[in-house]
C-alpha atoms as a PDB file:
ATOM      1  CA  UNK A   1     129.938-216.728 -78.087  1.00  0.00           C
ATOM      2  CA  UNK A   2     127.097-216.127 -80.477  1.00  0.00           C
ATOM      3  CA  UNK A   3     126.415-219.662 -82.468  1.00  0.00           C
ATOM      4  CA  UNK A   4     123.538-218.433 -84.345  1.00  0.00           C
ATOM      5  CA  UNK A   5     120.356-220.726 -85.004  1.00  0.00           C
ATOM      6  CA  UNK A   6     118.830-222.672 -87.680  1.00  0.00           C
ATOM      7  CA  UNK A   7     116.423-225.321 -87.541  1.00  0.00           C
ATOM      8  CA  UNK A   8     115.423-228.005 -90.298  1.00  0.00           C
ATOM      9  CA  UNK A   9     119.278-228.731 -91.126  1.00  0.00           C
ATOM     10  CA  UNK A  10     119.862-229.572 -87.225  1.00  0.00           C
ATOM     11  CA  UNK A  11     121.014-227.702 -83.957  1.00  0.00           C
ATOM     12  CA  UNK A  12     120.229-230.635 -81.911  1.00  0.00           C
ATOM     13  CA  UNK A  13     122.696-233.477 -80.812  1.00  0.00           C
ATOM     14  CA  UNK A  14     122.022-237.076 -82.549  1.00  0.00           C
ATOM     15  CA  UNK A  15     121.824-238.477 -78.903  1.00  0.00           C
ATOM     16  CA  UNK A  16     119.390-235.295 -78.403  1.00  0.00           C
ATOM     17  CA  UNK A  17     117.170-236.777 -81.887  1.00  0.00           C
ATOM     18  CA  UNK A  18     116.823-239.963 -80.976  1.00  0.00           C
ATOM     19  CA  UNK A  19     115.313-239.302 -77.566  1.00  0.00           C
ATOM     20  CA  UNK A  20     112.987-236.556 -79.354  1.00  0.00           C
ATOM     21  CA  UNK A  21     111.684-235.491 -82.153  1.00  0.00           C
ATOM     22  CA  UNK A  22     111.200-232.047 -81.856  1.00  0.00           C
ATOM     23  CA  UNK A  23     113.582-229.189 -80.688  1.00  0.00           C
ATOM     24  CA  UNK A  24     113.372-227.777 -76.842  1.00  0.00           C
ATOM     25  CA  UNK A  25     114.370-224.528 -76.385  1.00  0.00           C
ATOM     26  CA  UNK A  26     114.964-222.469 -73.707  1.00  0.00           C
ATOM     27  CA  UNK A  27     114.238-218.922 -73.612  1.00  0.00           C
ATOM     28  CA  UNK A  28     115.961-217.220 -70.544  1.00  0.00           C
ATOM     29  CA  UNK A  29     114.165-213.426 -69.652  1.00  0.00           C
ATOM     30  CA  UNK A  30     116.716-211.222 -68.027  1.00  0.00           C
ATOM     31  CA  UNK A  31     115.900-208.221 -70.025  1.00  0.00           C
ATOM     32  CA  UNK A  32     114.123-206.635 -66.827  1.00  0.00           C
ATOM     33  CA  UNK A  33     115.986-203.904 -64.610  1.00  0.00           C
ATOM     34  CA  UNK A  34     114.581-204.693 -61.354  1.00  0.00           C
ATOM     35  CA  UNK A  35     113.497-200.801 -59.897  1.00  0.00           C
ATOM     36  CA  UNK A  36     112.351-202.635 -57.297  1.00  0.00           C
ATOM     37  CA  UNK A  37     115.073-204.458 -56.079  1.00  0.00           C
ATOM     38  CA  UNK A  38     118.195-201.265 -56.360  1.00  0.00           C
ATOM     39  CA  UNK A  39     118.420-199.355 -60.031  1.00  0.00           C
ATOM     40  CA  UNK A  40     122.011-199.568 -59.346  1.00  0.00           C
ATOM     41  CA  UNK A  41     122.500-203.346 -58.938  1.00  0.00           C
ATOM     42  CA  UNK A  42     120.625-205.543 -61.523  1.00  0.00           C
ATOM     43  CA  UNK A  43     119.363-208.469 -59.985  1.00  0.00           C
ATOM     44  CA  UNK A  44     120.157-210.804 -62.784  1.00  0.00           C
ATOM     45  CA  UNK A  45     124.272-209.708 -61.837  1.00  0.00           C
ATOM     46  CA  UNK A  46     123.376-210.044 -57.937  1.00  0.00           C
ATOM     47  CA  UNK A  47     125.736-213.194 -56.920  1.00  0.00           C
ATOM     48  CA  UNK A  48     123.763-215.865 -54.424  1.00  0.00           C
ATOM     49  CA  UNK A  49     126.027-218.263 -53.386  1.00  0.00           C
ATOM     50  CA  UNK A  50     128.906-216.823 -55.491  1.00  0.00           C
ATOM     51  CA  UNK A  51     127.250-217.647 -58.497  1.00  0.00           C
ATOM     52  CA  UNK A  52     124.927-214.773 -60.410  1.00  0.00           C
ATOM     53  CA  UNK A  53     121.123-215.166 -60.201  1.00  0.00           C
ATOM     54  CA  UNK A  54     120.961-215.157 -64.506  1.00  0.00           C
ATOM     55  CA  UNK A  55     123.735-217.935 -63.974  1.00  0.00           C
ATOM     56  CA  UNK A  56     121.354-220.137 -62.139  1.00  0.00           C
ATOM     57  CA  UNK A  57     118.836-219.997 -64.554  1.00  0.00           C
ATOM     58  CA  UNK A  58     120.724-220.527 -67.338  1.00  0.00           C
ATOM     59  CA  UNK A  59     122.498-223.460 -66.072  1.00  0.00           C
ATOM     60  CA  UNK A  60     119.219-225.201 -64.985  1.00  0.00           C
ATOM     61  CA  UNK A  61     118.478-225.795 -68.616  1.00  0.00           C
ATOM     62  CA  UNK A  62     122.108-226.107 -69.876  1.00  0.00           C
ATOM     63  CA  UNK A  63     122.521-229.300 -67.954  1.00  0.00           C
ATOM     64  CA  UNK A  64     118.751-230.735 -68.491  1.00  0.00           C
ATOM     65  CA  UNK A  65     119.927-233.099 -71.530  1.00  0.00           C
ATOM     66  CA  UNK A  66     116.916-233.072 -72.908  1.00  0.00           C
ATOM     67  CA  UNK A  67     117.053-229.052 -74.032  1.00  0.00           C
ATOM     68  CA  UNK A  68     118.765-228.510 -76.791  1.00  0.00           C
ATOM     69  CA  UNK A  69     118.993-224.986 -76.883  1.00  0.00           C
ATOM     70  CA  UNK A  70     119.119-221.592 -74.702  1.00  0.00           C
ATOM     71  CA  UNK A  71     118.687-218.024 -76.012  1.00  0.00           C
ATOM     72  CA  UNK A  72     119.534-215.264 -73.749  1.00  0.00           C
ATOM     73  CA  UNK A  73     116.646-212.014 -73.512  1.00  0.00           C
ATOM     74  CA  UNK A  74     118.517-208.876 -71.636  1.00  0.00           C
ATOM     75  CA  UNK A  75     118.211-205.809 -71.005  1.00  0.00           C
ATOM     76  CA  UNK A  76     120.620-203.733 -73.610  1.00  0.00           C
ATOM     77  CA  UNK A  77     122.553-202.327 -70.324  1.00  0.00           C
ATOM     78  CA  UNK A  78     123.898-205.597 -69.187  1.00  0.00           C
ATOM     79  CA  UNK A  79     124.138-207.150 -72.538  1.00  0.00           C
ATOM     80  CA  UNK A  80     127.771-207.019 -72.475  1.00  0.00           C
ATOM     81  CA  UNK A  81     128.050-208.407 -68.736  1.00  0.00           C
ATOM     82  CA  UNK A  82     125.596-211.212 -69.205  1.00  0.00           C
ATOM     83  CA  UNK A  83     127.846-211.626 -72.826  1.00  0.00           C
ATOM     84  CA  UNK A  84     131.225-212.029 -70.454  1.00  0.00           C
ATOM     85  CA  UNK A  85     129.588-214.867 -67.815  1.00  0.00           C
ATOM     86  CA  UNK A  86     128.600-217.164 -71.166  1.00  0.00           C
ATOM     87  CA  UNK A  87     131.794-217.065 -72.179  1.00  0.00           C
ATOM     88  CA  UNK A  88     133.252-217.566 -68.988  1.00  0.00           C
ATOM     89  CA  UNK A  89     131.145-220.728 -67.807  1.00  0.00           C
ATOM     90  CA  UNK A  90     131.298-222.176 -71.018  1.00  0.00           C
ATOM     91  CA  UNK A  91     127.373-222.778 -72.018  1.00  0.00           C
ATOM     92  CA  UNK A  92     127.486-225.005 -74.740  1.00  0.00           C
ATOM     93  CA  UNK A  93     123.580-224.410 -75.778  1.00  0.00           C
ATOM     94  CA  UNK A  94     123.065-220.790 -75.500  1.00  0.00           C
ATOM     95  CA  UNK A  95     122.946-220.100 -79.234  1.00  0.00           C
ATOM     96  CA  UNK A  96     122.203-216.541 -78.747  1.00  0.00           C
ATOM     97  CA  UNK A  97     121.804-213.344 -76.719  1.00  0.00           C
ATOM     98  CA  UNK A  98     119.664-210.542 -77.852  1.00  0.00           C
ATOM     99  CA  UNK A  99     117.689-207.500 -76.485  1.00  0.00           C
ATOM    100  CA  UNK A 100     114.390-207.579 -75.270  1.00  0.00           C
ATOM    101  CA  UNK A 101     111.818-204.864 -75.053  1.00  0.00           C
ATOM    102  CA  UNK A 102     109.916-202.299 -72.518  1.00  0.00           C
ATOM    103  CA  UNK A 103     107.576-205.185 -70.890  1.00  0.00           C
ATOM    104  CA  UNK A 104     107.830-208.676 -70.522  1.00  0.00           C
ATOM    105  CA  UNK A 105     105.984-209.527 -73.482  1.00  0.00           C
ATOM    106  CA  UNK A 106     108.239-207.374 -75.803  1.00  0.00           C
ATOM    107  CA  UNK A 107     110.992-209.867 -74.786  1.00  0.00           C
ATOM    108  CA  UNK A 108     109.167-212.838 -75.199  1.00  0.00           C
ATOM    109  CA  UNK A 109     108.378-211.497 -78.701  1.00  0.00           C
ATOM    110  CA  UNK A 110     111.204-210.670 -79.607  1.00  0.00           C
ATOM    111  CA  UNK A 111     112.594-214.258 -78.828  1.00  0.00           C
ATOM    112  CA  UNK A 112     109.561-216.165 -80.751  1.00  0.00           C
ATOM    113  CA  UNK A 113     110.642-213.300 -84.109  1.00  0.00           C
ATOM    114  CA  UNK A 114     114.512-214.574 -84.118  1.00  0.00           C
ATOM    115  CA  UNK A 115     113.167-218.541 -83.422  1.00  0.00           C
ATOM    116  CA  UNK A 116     111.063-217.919 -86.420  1.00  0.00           C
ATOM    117  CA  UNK A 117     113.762-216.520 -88.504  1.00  0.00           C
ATOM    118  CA  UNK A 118     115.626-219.196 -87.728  1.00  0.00           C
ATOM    119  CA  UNK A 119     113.195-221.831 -89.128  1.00  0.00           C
ATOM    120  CA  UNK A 120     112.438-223.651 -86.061  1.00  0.00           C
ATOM    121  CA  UNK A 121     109.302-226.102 -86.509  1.00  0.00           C
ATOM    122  CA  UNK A 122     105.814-225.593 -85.478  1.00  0.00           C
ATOM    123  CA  UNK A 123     105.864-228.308 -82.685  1.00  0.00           C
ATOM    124  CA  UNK A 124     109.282-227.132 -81.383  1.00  0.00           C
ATOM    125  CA  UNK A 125     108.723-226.895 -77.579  1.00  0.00           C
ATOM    126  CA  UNK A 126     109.886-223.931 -76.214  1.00  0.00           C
ATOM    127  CA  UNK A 127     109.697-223.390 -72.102  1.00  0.00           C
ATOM    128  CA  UNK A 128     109.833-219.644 -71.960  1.00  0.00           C
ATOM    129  CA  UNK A 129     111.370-219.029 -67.843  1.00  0.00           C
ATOM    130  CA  UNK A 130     112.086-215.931 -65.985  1.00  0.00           C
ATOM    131  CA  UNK A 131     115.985-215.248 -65.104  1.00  0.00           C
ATOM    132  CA  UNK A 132     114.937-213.933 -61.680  1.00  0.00           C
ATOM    133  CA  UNK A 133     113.982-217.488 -60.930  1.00  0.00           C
ATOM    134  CA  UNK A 134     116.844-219.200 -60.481  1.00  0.00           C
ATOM    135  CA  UNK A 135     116.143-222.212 -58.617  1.00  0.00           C
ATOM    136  CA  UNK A 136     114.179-224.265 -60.889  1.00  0.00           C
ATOM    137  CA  UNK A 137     114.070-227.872 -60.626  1.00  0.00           C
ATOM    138  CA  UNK A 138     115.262-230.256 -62.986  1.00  0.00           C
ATOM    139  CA  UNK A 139     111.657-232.119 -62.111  1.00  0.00           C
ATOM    140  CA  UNK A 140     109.348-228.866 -63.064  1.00  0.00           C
ATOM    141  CA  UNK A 141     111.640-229.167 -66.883  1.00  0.00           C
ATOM    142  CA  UNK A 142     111.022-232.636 -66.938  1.00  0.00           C
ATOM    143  CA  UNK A 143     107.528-232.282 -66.241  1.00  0.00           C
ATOM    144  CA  UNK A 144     106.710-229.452 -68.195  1.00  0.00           C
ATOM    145  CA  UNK A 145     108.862-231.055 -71.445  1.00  0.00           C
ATOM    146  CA  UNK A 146     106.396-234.256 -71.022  1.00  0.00           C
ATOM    147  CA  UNK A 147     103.319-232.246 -70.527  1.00  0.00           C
ATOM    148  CA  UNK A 148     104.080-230.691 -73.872  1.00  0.00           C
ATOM    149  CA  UNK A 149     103.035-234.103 -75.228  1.00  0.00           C
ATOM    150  CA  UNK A 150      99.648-234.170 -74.367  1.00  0.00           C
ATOM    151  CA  UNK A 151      98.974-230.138 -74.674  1.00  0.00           C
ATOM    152  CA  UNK A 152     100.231-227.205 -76.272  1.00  0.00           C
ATOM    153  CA  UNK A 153     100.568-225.151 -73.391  1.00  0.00           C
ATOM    154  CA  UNK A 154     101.139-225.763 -69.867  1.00  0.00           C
ATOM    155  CA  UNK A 155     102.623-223.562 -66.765  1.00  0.00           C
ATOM    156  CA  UNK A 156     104.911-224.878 -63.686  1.00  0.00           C
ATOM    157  CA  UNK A 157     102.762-223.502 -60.678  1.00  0.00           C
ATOM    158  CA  UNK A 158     102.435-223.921 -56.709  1.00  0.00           C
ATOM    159  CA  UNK A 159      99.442-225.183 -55.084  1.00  0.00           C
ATOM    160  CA  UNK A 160      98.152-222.022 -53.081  1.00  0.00           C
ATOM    161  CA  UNK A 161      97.998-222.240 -49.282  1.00  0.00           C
ATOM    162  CA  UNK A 162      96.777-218.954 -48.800  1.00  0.00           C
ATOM    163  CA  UNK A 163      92.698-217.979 -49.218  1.00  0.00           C
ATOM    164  CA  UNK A 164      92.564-216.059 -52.787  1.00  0.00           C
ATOM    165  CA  UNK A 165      90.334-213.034 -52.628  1.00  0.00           C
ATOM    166  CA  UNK A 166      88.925-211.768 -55.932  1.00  0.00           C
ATOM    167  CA  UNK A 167      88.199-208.270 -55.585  1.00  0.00           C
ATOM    168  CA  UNK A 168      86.854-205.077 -57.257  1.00  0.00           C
ATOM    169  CA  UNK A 169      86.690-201.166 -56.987  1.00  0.00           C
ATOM    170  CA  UNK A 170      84.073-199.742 -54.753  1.00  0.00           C
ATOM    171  CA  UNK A 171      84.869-196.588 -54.400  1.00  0.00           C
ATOM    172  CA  UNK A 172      88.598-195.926 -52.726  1.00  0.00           C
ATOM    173  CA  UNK A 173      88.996-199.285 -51.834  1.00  0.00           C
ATOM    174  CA  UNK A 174      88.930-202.710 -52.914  1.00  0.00           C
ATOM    175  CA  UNK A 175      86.221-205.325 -51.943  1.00  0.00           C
ATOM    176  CA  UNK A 176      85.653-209.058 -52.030  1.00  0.00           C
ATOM    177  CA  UNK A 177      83.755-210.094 -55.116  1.00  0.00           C
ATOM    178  CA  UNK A 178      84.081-213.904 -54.680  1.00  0.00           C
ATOM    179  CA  UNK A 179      86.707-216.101 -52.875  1.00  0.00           C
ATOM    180  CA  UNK A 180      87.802-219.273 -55.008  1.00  0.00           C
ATOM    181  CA  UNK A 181      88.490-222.659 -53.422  1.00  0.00           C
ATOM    182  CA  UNK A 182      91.147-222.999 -52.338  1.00  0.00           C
ATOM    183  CA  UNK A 183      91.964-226.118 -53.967  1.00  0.00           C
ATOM    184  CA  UNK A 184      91.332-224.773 -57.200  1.00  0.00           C
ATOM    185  CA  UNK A 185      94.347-221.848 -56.436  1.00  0.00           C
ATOM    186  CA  UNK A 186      97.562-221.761 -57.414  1.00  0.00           C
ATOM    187  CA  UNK A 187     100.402-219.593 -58.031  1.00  0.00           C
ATOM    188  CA  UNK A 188     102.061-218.962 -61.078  1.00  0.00           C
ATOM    189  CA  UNK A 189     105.619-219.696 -61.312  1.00  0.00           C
ATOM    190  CA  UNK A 190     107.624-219.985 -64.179  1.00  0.00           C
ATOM    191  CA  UNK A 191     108.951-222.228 -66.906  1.00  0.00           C
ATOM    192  CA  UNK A 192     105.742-221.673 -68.963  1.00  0.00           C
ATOM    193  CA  UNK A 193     105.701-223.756 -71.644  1.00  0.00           C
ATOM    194  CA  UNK A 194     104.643-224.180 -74.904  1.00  0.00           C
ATOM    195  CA  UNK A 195     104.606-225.724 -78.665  1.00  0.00           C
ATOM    196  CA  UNK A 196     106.144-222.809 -80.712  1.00  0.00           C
ATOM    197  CA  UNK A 197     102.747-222.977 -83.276  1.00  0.00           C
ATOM    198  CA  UNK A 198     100.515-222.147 -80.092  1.00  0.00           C
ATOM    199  CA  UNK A 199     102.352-219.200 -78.624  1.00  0.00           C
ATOM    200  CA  UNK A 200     103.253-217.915 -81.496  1.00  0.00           C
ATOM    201  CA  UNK A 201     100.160-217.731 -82.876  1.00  0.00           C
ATOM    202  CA  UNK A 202      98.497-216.359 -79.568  1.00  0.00           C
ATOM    203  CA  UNK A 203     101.179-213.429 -79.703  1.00  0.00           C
ATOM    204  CA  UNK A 204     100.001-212.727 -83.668  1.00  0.00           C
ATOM    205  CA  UNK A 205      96.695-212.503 -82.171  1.00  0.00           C
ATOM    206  CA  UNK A 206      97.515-210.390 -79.292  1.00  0.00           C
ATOM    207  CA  UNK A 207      99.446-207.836 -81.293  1.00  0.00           C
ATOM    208  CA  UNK A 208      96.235-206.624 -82.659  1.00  0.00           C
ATOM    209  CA  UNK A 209      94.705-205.601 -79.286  1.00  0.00           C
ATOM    210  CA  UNK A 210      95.558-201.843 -77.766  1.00  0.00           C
ATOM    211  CA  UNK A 211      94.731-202.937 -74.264  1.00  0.00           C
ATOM    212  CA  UNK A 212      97.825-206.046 -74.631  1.00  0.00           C
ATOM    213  CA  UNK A 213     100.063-205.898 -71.455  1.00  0.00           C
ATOM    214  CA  UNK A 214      99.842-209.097 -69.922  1.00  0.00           C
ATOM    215  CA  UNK A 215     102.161-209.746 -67.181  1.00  0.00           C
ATOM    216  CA  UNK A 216     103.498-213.811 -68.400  1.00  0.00           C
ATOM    217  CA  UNK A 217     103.155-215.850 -71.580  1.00  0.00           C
ATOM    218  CA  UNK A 218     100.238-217.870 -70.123  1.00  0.00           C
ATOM    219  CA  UNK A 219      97.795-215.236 -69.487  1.00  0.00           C
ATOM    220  CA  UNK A 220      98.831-214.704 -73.633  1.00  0.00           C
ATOM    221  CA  UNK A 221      97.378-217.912 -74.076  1.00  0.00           C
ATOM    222  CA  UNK A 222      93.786-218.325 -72.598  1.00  0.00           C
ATOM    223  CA  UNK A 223      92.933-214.574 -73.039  1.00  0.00           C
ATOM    224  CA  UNK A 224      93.638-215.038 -77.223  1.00  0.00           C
ATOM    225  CA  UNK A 225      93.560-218.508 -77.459  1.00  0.00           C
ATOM    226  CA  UNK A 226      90.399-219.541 -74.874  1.00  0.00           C
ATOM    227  CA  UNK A 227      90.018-222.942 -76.211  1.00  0.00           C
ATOM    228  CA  UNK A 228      93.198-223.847 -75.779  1.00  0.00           C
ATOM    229  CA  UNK A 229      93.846-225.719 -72.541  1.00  0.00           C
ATOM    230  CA  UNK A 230      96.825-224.801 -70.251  1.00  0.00           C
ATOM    231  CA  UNK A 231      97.826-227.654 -68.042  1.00  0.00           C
ATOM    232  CA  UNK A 232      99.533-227.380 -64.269  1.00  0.00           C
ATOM    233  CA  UNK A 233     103.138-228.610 -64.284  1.00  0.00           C
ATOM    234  CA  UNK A 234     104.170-229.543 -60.540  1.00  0.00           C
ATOM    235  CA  UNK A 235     105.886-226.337 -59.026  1.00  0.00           C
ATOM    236  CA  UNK A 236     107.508-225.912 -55.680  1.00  0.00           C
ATOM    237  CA  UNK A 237     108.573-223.241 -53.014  1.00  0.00           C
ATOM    238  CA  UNK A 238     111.879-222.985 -53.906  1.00  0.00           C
ATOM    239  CA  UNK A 239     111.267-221.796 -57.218  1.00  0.00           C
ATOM    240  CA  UNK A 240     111.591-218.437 -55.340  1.00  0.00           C
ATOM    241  CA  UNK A 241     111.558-215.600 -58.118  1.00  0.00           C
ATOM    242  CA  UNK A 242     113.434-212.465 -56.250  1.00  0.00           C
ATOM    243  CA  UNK A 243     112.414-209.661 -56.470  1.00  0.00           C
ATOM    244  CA  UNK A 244     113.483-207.247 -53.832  1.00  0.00           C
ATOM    245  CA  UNK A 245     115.853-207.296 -51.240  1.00  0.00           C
ATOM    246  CA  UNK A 246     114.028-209.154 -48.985  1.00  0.00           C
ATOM    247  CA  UNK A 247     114.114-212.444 -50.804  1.00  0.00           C
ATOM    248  CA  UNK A 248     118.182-212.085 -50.852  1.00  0.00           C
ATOM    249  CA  UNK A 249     118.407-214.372 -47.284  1.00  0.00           C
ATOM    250  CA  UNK A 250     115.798-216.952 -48.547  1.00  0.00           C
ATOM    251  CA  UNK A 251     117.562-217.147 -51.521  1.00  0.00           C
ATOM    252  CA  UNK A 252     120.916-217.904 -50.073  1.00  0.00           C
ATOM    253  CA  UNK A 253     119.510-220.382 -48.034  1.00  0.00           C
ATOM    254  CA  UNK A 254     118.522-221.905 -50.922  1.00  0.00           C
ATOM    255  CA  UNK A 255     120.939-221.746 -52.737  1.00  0.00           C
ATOM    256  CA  UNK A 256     123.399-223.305 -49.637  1.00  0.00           C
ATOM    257  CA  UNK A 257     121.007-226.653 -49.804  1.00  0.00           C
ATOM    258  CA  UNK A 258     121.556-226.670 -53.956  1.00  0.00           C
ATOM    259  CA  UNK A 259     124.920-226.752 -53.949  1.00  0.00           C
ATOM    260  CA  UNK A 260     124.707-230.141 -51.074  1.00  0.00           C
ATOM    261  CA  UNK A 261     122.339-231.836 -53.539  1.00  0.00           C
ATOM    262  CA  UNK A 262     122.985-233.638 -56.352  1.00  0.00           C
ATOM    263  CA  UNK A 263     120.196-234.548 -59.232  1.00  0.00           C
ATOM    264  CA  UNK A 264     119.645-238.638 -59.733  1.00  0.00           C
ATOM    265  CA  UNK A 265     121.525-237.992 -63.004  1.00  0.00           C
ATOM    266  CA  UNK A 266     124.717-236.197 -61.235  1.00  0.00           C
ATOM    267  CA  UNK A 267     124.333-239.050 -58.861  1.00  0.00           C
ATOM    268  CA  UNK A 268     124.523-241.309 -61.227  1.00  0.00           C
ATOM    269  CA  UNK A 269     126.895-240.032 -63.589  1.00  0.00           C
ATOM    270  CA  UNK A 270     129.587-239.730 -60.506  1.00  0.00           C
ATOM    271  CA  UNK A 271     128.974-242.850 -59.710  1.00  0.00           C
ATOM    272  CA  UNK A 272     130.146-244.203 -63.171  1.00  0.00           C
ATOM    273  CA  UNK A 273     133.139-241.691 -63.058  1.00  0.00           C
ATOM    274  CA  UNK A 274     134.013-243.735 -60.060  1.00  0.00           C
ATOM    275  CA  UNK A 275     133.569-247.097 -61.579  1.00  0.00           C
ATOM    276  CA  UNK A 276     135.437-246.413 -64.578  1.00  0.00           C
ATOM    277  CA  UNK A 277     138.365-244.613 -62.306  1.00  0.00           C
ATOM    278  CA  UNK A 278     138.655-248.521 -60.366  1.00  0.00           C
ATOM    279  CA  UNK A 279     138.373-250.415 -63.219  1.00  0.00           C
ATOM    280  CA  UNK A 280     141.009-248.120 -64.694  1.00  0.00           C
ATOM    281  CA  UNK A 281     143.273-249.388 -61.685  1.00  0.00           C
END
């Protein structure tokens, strides 16, 4: 199942090339355990709509043609499982599983450290997305592949429609400090994206820092690299990221309408299977 990676002598497709010049990876996280959702089930095995959540994810980007490779980040203890469901569905562009660390950021690391071993090119685009999302739309990768063009970083997030409250400590309890317009608010959501110089980079910088624990790959970003811009890719409220129990219903309802859709290119593409089956005749 493991293809291995190496960059400058060509993983990508020629179809793949002449559409882009640079690589686009995908790195999958699913090296979290999920305490809050059951220590006995990991979430990235729980099946919604027959199909496991890390499934979802991974199969977002395996049929975005314009990604031209997928590595795997898991948690040691399902390595094997999340091993057997590759295998089983086939991925073609997963070129490799490995372990990821403690916190988020040791498994983001740990991706960036085998991309670099593997040669990949400064301006390889790489779209760094949490397992536990598994809804993703084809649009948001679209989006945040383009955005790549014009920055090196950029984030798919959600417009707020909530009233953000910035708060600190006074005392035992927390109290308003300033409240943000509202317009100006959004929440984070998850591919993040960027060009593999810029991340990489901010992580180098990062590393030196005691106090590092930031909770995404953005946050990385403008606390290390502050003059770098991060752009807003379009998000949406079904890029539900579950997280406890409680999101298991949405999730299926989801999940239900996904499986009745098809993408313009699915559309398309049975349409042609169609044509060429009458012409056939």
């Amino acid at each position: 199942m493991v293809q291995g990676m190496a960059y400058g002598g060509g993983i990508m497709q020629e179809d793949e090339k002449k559409r882009q010049t640079a690589p686009v990876v995908a790195v999958v996280l699913a090296a979290g355990f999920g305490t809050r959702f059951d220590p006995e089930n990991p979430k990235q095995l729980v099946c919604i709509g027959d199909k496991p959540i890390v499934c979802w994810s991974i199969e977002a980007f395996e049929r975005n043609s314009r990604v031209s490779d997928i590595v795997v980040v898991v948690n040691p203890k399902v390595r094997d499982a999340v091993e057997g469901l590759i295998d089983e569905a086939r991925y073609e562009k997963v070129r490799m599983v490995i372990d990821g660390g403690v916190e988020r950021c040791d498994s983001t690391m740990a991706a960036l450290n085998v991309l670099k071993q593997a040669g990949i090119p400064q301006q390889a685009k790489i779209l760094i997305h949490d397992a536990v999302r598994p809804f993703v739309s084809q649009e948001s990768i679209d989006d945040s592949i383009d955005t790549l063009d014009e920055f090196s970083a950029a984030t798919v997030a959600f417009a707020s429609t909530d009233t953000i409250l910035l708060t600190h400590d006074a005392g035992d309890r927390k109290v308003i400090g300033s409240v943000p317009d509202r317009a100006d608010t959004f929440r984070a959501q998850t591919p993040q994206s960027f060009r593999f110089g810029t991340i990489y980079h901010a992580y180098e910088l990062a590393a030196d820092d005691p106090d590092f624990h930031p909770t995404d790959d953005t946050r990385v970003v403008v606390d290390y690299l502050p003059d770098e811009s991060v752009a807003i890719v379009a998000g949406s409220d079904t890029n539900l990221k579950v997280t406890t129990m409680a999101d298991l219903p949405i999730a299926e309802r989801i999940a239900a309408n996904a499986t009745h859709q098809l993408t313009k290119e699915e559309a398309r593409a049975r349409m042609h299977a169609i044509l060429r089956e009458a012409v056939a005749h």
